[in-house]
PDB file of N, CA and C in Angstrom:
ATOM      1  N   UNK A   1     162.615 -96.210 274.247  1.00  0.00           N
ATOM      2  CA  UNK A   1     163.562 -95.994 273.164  1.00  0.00           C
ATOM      3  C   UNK A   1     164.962 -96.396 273.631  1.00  0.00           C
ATOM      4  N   UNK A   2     165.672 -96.940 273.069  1.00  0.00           N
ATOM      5  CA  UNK A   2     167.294 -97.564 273.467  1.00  0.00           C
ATOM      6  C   UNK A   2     167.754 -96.088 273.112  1.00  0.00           C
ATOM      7  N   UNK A   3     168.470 -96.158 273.874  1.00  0.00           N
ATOM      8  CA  UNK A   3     170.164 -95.022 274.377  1.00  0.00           C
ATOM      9  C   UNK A   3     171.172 -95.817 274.612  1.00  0.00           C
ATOM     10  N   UNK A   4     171.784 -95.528 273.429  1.00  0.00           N
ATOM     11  CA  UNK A   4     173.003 -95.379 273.655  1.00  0.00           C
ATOM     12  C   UNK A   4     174.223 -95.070 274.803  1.00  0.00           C
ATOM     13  N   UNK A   5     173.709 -94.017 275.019  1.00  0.00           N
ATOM     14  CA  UNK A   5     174.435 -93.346 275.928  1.00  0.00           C
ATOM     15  C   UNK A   5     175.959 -92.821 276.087  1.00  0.00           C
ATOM     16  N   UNK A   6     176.606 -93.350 274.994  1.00  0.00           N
ATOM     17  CA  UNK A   6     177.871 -93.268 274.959  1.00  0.00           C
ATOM     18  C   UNK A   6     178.119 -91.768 275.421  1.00  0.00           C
ATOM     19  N   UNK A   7     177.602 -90.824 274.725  1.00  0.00           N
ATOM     20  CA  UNK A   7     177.706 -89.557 275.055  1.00  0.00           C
ATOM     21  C   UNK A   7     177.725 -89.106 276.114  1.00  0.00           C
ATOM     22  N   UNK A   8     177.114 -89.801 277.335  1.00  0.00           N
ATOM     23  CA  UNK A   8     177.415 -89.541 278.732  1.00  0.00           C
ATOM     24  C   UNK A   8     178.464 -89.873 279.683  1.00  0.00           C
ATOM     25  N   UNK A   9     179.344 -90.960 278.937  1.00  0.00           N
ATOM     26  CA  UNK A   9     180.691 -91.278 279.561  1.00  0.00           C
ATOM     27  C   UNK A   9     181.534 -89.743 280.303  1.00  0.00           C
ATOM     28  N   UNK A  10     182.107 -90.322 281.148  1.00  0.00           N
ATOM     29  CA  UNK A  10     183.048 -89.392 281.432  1.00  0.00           C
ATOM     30  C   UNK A  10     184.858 -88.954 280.574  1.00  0.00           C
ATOM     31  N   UNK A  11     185.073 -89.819 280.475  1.00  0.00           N
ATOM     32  CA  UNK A  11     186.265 -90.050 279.303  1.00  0.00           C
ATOM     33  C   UNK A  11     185.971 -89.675 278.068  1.00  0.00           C
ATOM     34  N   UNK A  12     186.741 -88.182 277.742  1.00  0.00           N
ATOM     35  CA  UNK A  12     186.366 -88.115 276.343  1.00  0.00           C
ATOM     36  C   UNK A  12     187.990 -88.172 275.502  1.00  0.00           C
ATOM     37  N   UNK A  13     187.515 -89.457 274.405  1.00  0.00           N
ATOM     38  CA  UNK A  13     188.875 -89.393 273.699  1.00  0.00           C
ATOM     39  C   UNK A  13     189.043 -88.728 272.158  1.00  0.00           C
ATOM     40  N   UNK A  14     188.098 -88.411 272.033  1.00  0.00           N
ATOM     41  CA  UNK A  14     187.530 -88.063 270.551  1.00  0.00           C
ATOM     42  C   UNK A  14     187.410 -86.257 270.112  1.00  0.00           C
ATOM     43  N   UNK A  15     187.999 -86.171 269.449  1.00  0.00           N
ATOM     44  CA  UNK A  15     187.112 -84.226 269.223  1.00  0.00           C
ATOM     45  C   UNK A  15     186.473 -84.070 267.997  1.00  0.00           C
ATOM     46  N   UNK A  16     185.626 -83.280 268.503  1.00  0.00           N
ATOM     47  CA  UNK A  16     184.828 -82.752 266.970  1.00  0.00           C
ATOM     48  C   UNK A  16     184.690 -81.260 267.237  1.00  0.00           C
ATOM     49  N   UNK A  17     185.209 -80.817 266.049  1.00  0.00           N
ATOM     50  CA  UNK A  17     185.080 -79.366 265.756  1.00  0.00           C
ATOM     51  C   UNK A  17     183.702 -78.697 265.097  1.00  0.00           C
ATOM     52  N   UNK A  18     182.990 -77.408 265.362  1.00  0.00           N
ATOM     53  CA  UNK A  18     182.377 -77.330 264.278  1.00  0.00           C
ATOM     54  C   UNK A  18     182.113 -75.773 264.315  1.00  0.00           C
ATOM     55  N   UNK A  19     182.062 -74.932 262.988  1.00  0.00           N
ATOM     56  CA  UNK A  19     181.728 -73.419 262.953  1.00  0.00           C
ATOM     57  C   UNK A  19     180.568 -73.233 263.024  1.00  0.00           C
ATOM     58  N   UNK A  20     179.934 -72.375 263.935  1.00  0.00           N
ATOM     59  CA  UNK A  20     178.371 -71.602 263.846  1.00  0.00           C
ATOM     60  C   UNK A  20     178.678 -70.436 263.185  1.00  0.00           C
ATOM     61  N   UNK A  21     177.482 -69.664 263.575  1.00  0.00           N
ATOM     62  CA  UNK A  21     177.325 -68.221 263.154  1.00  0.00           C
ATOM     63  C   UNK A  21     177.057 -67.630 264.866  1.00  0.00           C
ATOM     64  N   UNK A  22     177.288 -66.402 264.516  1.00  0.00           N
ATOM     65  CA  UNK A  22     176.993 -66.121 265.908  1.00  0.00           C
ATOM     66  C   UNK A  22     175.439 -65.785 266.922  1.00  0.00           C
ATOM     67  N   UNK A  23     174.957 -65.797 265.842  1.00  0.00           N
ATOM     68  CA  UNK A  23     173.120 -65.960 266.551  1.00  0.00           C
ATOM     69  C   UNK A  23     173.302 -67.479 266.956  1.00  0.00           C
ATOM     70  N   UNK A  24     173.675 -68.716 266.119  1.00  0.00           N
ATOM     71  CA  UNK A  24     173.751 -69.773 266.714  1.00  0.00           C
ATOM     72  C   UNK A  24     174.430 -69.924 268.129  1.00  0.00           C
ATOM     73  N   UNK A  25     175.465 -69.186 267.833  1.00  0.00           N
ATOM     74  CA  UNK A  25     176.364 -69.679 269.096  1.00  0.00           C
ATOM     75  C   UNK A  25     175.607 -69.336 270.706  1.00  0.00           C
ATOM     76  N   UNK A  26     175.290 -67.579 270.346  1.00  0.00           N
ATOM     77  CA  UNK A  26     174.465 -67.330 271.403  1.00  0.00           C
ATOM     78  C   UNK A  26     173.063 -68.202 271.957  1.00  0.00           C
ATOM     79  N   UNK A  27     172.461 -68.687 270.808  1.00  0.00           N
ATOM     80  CA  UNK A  27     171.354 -69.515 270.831  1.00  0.00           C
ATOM     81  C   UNK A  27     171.556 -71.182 272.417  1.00  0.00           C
ATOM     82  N   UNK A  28     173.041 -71.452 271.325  1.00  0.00           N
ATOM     83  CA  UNK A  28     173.358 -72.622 272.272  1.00  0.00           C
ATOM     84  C   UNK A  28     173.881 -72.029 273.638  1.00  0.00           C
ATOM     85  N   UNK A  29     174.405 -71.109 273.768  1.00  0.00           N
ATOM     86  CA  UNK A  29     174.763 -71.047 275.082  1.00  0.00           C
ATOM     87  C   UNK A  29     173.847 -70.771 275.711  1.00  0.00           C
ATOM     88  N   UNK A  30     172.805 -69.701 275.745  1.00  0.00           N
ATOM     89  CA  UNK A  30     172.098 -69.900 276.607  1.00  0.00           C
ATOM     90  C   UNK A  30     171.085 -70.651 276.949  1.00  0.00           C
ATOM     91  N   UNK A  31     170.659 -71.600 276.543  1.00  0.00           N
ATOM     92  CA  UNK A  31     170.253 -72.936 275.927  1.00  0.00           C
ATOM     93  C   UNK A  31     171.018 -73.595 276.875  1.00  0.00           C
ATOM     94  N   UNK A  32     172.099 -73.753 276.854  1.00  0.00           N
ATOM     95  CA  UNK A  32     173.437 -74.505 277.568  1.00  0.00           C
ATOM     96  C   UNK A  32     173.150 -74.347 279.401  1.00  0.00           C
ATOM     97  N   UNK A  33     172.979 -72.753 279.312  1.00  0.00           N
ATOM     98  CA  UNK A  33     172.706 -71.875 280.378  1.00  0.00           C
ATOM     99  C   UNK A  33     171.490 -72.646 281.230  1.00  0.00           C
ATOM    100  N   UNK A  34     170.489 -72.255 280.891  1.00  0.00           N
ATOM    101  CA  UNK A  34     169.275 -73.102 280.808  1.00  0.00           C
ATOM    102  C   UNK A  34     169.410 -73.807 281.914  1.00  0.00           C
ATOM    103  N   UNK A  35     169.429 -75.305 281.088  1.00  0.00           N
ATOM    104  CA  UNK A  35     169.928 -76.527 281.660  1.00  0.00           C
ATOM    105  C   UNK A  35     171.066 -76.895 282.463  1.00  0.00           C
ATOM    106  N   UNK A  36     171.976 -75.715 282.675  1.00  0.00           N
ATOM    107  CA  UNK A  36     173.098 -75.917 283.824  1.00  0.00           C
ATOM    108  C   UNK A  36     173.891 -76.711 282.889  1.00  0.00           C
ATOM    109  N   UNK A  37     174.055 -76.584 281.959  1.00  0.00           N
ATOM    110  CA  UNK A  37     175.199 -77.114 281.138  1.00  0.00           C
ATOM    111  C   UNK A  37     176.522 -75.956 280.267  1.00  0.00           C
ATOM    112  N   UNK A  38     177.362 -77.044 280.265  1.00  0.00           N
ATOM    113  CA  UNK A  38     178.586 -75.760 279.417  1.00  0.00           C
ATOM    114  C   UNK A  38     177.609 -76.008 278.099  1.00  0.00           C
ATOM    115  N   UNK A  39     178.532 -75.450 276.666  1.00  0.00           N
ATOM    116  CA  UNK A  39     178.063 -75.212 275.610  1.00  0.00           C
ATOM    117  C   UNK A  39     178.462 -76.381 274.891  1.00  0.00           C
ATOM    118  N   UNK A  40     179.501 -77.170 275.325  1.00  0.00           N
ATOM    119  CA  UNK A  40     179.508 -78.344 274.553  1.00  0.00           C
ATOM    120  C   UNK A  40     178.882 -79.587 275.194  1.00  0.00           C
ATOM    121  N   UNK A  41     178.882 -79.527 276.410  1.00  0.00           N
ATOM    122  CA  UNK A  41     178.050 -80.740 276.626  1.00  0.00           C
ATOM    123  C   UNK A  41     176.541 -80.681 276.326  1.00  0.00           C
ATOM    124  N   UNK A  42     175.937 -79.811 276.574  1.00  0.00           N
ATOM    125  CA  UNK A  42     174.396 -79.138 275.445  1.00  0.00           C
ATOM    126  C   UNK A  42     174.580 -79.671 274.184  1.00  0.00           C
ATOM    127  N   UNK A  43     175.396 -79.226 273.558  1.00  0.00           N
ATOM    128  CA  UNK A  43     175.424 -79.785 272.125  1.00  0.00           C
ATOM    129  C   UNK A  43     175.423 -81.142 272.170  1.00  0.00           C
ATOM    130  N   UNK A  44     176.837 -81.890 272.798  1.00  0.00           N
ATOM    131  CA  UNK A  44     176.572 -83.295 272.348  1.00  0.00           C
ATOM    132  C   UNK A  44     175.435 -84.450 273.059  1.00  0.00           C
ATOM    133  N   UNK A  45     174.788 -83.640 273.697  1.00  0.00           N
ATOM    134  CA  UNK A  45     173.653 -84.226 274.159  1.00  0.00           C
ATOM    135  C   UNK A  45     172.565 -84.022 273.726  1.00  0.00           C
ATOM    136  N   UNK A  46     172.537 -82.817 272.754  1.00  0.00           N
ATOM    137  CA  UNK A  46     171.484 -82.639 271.960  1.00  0.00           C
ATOM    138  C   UNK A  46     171.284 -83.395 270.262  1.00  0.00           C
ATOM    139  N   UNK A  47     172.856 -83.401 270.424  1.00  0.00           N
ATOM    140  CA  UNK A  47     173.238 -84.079 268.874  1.00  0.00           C
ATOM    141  C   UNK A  47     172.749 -85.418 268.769  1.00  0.00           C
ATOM    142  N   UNK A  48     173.122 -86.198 270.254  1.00  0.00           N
ATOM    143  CA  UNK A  48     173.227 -87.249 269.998  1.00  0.00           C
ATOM    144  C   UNK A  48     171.713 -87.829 270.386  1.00  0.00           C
ATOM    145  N   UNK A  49     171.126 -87.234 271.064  1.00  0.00           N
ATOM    146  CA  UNK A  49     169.342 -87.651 271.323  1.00  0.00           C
ATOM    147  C   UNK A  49     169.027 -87.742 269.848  1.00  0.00           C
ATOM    148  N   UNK A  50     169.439 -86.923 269.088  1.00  0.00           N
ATOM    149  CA  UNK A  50     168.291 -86.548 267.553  1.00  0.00           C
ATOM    150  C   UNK A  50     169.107 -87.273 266.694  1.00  0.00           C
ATOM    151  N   UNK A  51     170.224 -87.983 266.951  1.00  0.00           N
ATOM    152  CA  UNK A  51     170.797 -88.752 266.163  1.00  0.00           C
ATOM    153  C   UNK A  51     170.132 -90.237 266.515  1.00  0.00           C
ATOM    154  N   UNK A  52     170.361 -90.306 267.898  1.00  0.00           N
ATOM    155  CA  UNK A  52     169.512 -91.742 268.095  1.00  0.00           C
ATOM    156  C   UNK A  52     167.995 -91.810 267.437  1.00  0.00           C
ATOM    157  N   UNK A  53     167.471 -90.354 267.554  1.00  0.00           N
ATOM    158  CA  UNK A  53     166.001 -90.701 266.866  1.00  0.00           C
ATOM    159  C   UNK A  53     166.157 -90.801 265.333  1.00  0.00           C
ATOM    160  N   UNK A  54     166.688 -90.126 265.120  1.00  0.00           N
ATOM    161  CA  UNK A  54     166.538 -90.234 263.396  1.00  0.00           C
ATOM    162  C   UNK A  54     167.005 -92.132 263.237  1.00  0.00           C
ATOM    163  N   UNK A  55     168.318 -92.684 264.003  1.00  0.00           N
ATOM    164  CA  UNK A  55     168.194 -93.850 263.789  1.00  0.00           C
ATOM    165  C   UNK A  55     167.462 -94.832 264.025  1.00  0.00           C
ATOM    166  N   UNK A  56     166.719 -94.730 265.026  1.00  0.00           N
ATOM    167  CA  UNK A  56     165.559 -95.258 265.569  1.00  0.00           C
ATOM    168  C   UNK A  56     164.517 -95.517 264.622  1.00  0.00           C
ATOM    169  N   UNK A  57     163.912 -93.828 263.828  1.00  0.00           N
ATOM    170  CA  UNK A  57     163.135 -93.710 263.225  1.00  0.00           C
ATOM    171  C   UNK A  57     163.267 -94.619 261.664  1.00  0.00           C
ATOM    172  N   UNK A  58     164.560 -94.758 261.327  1.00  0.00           N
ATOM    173  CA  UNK A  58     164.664 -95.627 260.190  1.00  0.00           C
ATOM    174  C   UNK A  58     165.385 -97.187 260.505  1.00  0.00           C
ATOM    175  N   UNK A  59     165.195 -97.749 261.802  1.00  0.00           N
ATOM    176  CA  UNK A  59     164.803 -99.214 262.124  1.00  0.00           C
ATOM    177  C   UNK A  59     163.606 -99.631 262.439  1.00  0.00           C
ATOM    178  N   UNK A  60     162.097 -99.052 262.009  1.00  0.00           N
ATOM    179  CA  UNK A  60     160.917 -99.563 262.094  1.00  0.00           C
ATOM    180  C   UNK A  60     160.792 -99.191 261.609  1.00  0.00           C
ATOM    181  N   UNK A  61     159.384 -99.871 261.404  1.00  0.00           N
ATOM    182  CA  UNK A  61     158.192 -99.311 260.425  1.00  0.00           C
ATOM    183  C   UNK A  61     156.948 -99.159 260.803  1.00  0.00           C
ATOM    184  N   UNK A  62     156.181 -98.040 260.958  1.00  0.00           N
ATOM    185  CA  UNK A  62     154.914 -97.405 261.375  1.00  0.00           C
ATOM    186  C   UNK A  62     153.723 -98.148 260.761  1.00  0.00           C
ATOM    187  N   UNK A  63     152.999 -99.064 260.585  1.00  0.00           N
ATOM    188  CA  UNK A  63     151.634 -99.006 259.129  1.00  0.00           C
ATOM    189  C   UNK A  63     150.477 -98.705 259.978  1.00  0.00           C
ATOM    190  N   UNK A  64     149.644 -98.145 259.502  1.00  0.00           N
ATOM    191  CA  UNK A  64     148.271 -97.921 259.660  1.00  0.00           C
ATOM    192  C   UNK A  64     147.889 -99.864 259.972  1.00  0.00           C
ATOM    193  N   UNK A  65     146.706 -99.920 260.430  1.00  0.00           N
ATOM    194  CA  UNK A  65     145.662-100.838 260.680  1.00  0.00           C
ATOM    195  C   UNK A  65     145.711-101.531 259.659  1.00  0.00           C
ATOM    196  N   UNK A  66     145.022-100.806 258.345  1.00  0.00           N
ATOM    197  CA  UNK A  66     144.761-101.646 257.548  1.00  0.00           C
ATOM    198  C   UNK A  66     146.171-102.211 256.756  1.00  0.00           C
ATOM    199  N   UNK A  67     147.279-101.076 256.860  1.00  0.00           N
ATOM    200  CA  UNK A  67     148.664-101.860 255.741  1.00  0.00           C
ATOM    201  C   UNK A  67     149.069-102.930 256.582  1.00  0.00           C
ATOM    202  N   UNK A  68     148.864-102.837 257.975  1.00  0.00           N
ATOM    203  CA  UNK A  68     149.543-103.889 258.839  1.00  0.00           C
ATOM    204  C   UNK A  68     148.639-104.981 258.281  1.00  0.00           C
ATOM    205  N   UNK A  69     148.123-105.204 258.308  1.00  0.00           N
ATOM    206  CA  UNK A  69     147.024-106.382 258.185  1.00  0.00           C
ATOM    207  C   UNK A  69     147.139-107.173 256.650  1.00  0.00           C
ATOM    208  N   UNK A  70     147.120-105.557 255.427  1.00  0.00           N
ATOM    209  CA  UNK A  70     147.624-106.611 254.537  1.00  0.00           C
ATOM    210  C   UNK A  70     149.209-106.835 254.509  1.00  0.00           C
ATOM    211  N   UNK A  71     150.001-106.391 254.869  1.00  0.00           N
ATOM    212  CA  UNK A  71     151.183-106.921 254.745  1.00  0.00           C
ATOM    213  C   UNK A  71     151.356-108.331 255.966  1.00  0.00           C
ATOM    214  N   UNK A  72     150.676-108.300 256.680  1.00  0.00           N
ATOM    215  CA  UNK A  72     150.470-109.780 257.440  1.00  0.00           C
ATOM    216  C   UNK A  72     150.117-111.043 256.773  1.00  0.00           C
ATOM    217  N   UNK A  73     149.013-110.682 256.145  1.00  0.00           N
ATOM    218  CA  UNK A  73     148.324-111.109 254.782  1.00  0.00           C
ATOM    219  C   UNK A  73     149.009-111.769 254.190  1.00  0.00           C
ATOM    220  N   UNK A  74     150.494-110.842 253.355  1.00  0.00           N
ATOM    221  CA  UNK A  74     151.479-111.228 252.233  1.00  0.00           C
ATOM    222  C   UNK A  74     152.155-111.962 252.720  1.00  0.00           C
ATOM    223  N   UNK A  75     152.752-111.759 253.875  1.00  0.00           N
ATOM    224  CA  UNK A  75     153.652-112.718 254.667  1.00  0.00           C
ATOM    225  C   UNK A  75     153.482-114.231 254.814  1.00  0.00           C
ATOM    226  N   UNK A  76     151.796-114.247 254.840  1.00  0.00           N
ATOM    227  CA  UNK A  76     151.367-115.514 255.139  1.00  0.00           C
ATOM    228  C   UNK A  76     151.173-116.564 253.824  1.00  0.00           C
ATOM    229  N   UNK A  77     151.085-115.727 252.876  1.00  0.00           N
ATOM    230  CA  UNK A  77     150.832-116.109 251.816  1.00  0.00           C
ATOM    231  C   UNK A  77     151.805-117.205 251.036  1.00  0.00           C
ATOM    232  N   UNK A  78     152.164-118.199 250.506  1.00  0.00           N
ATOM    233  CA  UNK A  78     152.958-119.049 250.133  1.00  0.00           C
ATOM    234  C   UNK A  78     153.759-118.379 248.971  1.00  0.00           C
ATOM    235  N   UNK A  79     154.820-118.344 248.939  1.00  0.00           N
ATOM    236  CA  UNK A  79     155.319-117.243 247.367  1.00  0.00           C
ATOM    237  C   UNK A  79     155.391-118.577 246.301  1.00  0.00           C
ATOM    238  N   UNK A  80     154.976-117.816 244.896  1.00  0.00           N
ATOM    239  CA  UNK A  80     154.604-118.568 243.891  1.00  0.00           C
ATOM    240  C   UNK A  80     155.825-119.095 243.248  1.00  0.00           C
ATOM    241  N   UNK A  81     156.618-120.746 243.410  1.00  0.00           N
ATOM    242  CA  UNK A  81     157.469-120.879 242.902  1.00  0.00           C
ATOM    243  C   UNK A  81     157.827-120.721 241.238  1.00  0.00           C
ATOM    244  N   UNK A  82     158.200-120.077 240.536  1.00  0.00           N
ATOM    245  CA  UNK A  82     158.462-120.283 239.352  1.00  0.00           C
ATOM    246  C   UNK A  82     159.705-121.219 239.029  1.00  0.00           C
ATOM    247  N   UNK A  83     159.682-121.352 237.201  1.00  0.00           N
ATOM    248  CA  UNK A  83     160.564-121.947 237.137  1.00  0.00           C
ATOM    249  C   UNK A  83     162.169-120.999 237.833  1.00  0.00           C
ATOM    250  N   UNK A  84     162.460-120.040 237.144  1.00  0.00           N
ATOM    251  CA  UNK A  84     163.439-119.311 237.501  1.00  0.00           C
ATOM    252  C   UNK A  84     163.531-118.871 239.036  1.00  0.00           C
ATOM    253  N   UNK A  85     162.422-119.067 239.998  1.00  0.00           N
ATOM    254  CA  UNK A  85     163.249-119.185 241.180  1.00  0.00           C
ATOM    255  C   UNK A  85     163.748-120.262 241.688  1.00  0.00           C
ATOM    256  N   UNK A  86     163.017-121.857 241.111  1.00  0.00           N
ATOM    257  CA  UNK A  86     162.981-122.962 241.483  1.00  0.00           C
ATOM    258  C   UNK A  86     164.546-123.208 241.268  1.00  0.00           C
ATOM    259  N   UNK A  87     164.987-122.569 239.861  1.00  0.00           N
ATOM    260  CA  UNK A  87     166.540-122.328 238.977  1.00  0.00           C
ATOM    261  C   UNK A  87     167.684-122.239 240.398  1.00  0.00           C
ATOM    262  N   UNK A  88     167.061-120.827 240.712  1.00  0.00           N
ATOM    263  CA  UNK A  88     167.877-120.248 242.059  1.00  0.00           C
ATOM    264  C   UNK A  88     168.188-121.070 243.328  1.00  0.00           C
ATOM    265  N   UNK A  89     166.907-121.583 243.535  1.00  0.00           N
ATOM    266  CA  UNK A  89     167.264-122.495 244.468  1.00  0.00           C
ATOM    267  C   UNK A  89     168.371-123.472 244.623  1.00  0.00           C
ATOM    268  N   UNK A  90     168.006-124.108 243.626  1.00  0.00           N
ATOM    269  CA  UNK A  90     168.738-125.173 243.519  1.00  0.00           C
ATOM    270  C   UNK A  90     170.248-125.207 243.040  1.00  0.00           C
ATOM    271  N   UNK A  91     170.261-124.005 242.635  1.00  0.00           N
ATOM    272  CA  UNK A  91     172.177-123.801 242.945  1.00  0.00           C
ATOM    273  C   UNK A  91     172.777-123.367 243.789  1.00  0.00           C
ATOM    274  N   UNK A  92     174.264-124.218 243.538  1.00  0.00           N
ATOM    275  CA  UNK A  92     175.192-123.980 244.802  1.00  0.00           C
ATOM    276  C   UNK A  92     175.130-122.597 245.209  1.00  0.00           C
ATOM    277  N   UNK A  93     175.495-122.761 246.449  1.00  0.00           N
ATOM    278  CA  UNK A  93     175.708-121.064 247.220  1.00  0.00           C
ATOM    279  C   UNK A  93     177.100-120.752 247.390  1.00  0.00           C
ATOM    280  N   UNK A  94     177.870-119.920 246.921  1.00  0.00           N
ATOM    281  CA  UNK A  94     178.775-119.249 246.996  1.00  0.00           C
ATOM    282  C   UNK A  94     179.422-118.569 248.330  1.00  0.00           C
ATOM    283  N   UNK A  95     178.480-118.463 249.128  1.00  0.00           N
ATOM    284  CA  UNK A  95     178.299-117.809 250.539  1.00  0.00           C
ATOM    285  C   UNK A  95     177.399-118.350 251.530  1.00  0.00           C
ATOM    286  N   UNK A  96     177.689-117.999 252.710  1.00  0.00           N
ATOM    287  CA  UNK A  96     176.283-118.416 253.710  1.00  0.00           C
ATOM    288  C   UNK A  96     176.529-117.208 254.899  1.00  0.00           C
ATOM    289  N   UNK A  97     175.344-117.182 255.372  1.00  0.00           N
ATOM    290  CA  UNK A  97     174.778-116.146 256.014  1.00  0.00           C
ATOM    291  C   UNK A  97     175.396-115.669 257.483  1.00  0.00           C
ATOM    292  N   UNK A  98     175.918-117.432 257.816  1.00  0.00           N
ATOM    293  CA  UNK A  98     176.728-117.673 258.706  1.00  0.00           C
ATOM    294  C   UNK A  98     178.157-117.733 259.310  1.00  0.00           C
ATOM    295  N   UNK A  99     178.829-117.532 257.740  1.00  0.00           N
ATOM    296  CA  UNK A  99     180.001-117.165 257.745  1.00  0.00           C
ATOM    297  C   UNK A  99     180.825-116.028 258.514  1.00  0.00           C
TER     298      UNK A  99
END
């Protein structure tokens, strides 16, 4: 899995504030405790693992056997020119991809 890692720098220039409750707070500290960490470096190392996964998790895509196969399928498949895309084509582009 790619890391980031930013969160492990030593230089911090940035703050973030945030309110718990106090079962939370106790929760993270000793949590914090634990692992030989203060209470904020626990946090932003916890924040930022489950932030990388959640982003992680929505730059792929999982399919079973069989969706992989037909969506391989579709890919391979020639797409059916119509008139109205043939339309599209063939006009100027306003933009390029490369710009």
């Amino acid at each position: 899995m790619y890391c980031h890692c930013e969160h492990m720098a030593t230089l911090k220039e940035e703050r973030l504030q945030i309110r718990v409750g106090p079962g939370d707070k106790a929760l993270l500290e000793r949590a914090a405790a634990a692992a030989h960490l203060n209470a904020s470096a626990f946090v932003v190392q916890a924040a930022a693992s489950r932030a990388e996964e959640i982003l992680a998790e929505r730059s792929s895509i999982r399919l079973s056997p069989d969706a992989a196969a037909a969506f391989s399928e579709a890919l391979e498949r020639p797409a059916e020119v119509n008139k109205r895309l043939a339309q599209t084509l063939r006009r100027k582009r306003s933009f390029s991809w490369l710009d």
